[in-house]
C-alpha atoms as a PDB file:
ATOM      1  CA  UNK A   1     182.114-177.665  -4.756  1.00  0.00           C
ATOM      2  CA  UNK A   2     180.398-180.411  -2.949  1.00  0.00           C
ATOM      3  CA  UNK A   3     180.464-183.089  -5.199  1.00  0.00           C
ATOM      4  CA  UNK A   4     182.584-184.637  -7.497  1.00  0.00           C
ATOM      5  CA  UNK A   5     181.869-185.306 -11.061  1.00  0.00           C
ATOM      6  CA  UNK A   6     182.246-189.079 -10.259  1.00  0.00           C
ATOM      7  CA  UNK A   7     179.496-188.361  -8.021  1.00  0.00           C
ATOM      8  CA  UNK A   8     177.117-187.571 -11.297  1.00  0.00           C
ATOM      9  CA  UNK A   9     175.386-189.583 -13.809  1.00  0.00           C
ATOM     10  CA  UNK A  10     176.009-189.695 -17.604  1.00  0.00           C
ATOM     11  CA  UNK A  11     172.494-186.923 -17.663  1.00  0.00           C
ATOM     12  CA  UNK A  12     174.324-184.867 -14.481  1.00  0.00           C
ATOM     13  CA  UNK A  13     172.639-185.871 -11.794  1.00  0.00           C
ATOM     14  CA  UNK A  14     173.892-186.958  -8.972  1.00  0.00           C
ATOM     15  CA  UNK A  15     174.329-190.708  -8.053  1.00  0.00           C
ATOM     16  CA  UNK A  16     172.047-191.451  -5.063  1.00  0.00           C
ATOM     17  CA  UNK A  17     174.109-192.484  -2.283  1.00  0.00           C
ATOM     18  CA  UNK A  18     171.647-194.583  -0.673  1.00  0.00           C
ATOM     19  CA  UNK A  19     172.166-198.559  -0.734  1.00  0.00           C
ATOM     20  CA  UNK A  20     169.926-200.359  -2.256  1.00  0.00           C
ATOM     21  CA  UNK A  21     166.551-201.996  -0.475  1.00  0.00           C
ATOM     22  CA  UNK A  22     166.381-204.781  -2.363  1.00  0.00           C
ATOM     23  CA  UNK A  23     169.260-207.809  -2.701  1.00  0.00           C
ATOM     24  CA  UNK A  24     170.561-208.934  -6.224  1.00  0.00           C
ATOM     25  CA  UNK A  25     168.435-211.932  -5.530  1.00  0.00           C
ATOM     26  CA  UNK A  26     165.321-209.485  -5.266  1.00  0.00           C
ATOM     27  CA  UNK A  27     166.133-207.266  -8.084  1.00  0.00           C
ATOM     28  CA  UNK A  28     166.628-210.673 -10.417  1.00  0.00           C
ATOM     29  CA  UNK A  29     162.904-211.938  -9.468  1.00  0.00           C
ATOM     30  CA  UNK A  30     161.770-208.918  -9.813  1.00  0.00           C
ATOM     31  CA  UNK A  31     163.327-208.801 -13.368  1.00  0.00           C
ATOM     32  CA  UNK A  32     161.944-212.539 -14.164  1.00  0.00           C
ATOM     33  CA  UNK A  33     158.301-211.884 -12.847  1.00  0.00           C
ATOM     34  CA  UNK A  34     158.143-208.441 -14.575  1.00  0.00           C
ATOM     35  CA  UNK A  35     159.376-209.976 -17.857  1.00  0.00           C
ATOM     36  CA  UNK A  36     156.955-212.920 -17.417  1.00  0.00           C
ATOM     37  CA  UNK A  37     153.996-210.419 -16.786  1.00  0.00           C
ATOM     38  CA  UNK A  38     154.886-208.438 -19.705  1.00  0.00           C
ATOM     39  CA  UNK A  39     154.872-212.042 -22.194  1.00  0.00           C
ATOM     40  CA  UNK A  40     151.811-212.855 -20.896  1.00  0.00           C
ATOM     41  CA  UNK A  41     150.090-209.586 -21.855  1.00  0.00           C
ATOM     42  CA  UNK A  42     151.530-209.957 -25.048  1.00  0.00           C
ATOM     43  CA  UNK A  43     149.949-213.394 -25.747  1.00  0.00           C
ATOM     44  CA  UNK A  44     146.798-212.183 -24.231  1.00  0.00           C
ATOM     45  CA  UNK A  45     146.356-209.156 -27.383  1.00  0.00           C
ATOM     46  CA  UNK A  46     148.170-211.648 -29.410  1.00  0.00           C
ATOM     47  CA  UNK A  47     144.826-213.753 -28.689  1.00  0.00           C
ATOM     48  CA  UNK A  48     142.206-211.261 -28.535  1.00  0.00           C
ATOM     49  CA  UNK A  49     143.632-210.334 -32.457  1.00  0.00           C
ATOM     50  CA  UNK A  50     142.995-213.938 -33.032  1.00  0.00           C
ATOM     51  CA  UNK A  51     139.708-214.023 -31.756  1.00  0.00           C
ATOM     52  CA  UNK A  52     138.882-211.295 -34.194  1.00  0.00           C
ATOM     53  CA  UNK A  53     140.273-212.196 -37.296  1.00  0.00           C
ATOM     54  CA  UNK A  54     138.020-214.589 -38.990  1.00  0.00           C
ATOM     55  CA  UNK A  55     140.589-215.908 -41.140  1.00  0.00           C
ATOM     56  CA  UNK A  56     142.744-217.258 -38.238  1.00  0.00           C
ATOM     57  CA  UNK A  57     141.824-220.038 -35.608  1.00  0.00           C
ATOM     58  CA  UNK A  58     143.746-221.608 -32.643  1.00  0.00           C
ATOM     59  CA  UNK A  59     144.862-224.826 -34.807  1.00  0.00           C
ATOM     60  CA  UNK A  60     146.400-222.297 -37.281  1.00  0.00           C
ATOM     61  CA  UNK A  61     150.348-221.273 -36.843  1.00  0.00           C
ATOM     62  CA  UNK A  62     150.638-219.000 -34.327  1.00  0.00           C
ATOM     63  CA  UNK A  63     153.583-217.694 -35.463  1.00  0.00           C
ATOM     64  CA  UNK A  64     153.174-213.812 -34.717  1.00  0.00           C
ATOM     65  CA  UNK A  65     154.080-212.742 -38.437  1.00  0.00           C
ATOM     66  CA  UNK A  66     151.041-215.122 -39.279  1.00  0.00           C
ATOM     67  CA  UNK A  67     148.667-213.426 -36.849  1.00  0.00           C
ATOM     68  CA  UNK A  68     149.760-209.888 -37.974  1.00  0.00           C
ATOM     69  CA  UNK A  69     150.346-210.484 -41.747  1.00  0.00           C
ATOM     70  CA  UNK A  70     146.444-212.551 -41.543  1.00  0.00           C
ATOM     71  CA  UNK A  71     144.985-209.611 -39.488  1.00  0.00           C
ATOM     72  CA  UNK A  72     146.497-206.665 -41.282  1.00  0.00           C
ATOM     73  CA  UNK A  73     144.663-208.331 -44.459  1.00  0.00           C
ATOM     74  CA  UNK A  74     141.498-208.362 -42.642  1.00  0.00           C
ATOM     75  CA  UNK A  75     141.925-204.877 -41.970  1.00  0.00           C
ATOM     76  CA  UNK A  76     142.224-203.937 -45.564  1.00  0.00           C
ATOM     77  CA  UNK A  77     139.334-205.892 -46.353  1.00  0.00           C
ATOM     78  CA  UNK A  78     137.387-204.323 -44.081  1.00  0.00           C
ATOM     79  CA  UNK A  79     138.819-200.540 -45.781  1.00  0.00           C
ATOM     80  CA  UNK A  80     137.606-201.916 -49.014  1.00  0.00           C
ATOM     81  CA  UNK A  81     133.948-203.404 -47.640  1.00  0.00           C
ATOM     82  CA  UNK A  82     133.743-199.747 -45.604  1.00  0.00           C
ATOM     83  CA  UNK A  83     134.455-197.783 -48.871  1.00  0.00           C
ATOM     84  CA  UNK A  84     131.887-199.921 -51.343  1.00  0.00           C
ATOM     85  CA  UNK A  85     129.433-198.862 -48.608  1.00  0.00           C
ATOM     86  CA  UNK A  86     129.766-195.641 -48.022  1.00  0.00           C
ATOM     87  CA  UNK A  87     130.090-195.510 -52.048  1.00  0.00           C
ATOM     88  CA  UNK A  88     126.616-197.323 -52.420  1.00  0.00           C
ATOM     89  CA  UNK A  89     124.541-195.244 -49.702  1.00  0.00           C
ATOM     90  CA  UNK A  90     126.147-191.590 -51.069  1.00  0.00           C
ATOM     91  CA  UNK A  91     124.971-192.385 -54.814  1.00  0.00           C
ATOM     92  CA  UNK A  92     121.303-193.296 -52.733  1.00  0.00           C
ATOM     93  CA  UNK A  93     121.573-189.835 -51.095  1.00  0.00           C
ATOM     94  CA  UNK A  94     122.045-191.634 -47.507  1.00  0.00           C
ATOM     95  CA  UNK A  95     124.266-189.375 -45.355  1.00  0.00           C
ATOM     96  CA  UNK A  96     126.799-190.724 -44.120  1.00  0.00           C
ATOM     97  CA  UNK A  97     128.079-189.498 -40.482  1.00  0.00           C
ATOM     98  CA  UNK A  98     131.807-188.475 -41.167  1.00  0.00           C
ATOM     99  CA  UNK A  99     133.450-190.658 -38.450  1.00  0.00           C
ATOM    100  CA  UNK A 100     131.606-193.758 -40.306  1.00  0.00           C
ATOM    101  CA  UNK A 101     134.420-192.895 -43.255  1.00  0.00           C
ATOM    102  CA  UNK A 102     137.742-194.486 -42.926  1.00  0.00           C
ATOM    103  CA  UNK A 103     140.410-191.678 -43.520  1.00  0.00           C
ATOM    104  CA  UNK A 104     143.435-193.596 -42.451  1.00  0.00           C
ATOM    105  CA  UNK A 105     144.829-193.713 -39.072  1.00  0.00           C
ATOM    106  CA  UNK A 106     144.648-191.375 -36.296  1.00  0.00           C
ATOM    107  CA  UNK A 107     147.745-189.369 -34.750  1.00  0.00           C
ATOM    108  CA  UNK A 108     146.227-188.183 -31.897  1.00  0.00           C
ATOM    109  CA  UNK A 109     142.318-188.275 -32.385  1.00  0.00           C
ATOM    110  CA  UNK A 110     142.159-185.176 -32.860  1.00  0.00           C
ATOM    111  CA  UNK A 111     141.964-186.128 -36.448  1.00  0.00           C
ATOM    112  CA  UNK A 112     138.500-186.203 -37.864  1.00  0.00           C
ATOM    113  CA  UNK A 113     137.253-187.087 -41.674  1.00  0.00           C
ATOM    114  CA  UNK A 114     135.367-183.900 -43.725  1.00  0.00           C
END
């Protein structure tokens, strides 16, 4: 046997042997500027959902359970508005194209209303 089980990772592979290219120093910065990128992004969509929900605006708490409690409500308003509608043109014998129903959310898209 080549190797010795200290040689192998918890999964069974083996350890690579190689030293690493980058310092601790590196790998730290790395760490900070990745985590900083990913914040950002996350206050970008946390943005663009306020930017969309008409009952929020930027002097409003910001608090992310406010954005997401205030925009899940919108949501369901919407449901309800998209329902009356569809309701309203079917009894005027408008079709309505089946992708214009809401039928709850999508697994995969593969998913498509009757």
């Amino acid at each position: 046997m080549s190797g010795s089980e200290d040689d192998k990772t918890p999964t069974g592979r083996k350890k690579s042997t190689k030293s690493s290219v980058l310092s601790d120093e590196q790998k730290k910065a790395h760490h900070i500027a990745s985590e900083q990128k990913r914040r950002e992004n996350i206050r970008s969509e946390f943005d663009k959902i306020v930017s969309l929900t008409p009952t929020l605006n930027d002097s409003e708490n910001r608090s992310e359970l406010n954005i997401l409690t205030k925009s899940a409500d919108f949501i369901d308003q919407l449901k309800d508005e998209n329902a009356k509608l569809v309701e309203l043109a079917q009894k005027k014998g408008i079709p309505i194209p089946p992708d214009l129903i809401y039928s709850g959310p999508k697994s995969d898209g593969a998913d498509i209303a009757q």
